[in-house]
Protein backbone atom coordinates (compact mmCIF):
# COMPACT_ATOMS: atom_id res chain seq x y z
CA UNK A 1 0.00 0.00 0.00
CA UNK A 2 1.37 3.50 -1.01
CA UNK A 3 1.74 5.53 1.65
CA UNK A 4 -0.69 8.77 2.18
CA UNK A 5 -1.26 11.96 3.59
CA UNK A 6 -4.07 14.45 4.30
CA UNK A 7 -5.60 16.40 2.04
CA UNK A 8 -8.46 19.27 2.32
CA UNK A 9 -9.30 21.37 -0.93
CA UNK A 10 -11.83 24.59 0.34
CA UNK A 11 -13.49 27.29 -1.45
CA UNK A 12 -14.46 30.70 0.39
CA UNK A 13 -18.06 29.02 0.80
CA UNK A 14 -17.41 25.77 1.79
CA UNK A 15 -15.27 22.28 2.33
CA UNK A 16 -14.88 20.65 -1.20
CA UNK A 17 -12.82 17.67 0.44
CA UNK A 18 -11.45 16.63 3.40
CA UNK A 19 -9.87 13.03 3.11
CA UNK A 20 -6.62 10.70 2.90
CA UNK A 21 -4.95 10.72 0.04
CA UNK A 22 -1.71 8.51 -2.36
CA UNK A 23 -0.79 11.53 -4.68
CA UNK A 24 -2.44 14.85 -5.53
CA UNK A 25 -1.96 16.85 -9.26
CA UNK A 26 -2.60 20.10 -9.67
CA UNK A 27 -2.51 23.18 -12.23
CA UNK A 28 0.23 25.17 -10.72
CA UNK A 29 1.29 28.81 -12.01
CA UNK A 30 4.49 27.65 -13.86
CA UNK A 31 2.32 23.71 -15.15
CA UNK A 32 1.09 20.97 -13.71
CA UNK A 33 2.98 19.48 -10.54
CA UNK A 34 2.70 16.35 -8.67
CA UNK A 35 2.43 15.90 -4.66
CA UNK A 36 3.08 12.56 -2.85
CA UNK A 37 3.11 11.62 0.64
CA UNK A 38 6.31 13.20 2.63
CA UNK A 39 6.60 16.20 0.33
CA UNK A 40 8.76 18.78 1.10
CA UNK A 41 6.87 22.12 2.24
CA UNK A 42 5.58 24.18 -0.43
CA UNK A 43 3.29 27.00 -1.37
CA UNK A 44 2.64 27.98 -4.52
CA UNK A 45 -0.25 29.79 -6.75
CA UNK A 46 -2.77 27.78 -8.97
CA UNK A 47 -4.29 28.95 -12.11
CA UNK A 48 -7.65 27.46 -14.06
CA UNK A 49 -7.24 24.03 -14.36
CA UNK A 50 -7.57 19.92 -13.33
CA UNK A 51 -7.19 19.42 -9.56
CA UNK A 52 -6.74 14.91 -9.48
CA UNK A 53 -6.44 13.16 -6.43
CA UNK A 54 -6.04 9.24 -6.14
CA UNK A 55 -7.45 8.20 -3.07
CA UNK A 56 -6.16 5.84 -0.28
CA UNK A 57 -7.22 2.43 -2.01
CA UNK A 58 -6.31 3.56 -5.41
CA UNK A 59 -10.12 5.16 -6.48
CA UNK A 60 -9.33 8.52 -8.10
CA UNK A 61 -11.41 12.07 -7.95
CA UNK A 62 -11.05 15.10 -10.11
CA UNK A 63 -12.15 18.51 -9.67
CA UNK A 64 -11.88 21.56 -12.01
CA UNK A 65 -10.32 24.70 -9.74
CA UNK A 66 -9.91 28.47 -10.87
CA UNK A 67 -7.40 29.87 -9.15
CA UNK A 68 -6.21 30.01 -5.44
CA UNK A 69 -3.41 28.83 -3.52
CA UNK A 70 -1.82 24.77 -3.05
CA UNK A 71 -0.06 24.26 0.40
CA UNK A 72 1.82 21.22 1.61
CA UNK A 73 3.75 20.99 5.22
CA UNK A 74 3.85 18.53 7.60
CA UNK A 75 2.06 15.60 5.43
CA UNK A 76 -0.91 17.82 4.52
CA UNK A 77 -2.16 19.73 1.71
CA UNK A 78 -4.35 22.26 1.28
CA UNK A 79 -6.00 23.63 -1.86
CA UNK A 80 -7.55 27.21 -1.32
CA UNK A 81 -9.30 27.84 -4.13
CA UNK A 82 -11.48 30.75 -5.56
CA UNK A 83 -14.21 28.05 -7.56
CA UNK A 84 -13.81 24.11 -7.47
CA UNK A 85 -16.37 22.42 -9.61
């Protein structure tokens, strides 16, 4: 089993997701960039774009974000995002 980590993904209005996670990709400002477990803390700006996670087990969920912020320290990652559909 891969190992995971914690993710939450909110919107001004509300809690999107709040779950455990194997690997997270997301539309940053310079591409797309991949997250796994144990990353090394970062914060960086999103732009319009494809927001995948693959979920402890191996299902996978996908989410179209515009804009915001991606956030990962201490085995948890946050997506702030303006809109996540």
């Amino acid at each position: 089993m891969a190992a995971t980590f914690e993710l939450s993904i909110l919107t001004p209005e509300k809690s999107v997701f709040e779950g455990t996670v194997e690997y997270v990709e997301a539309p940053g400002s310079e591409g797309y960039f991949g997250v796994l477990a144990n990353h090394a803390a970062l914060i960086t700006a999103l732009t319009s774009g494809s927001l995948k996670a693959r979920l402890a087990g191996g299902a996978e969920e996908k989410w179209q974000v515009s804009g915001g912020f991606f956030e990962v320290s201490n085995n948890k990652a946050t997506v702030l995002a303006d809109d996540v559909k």
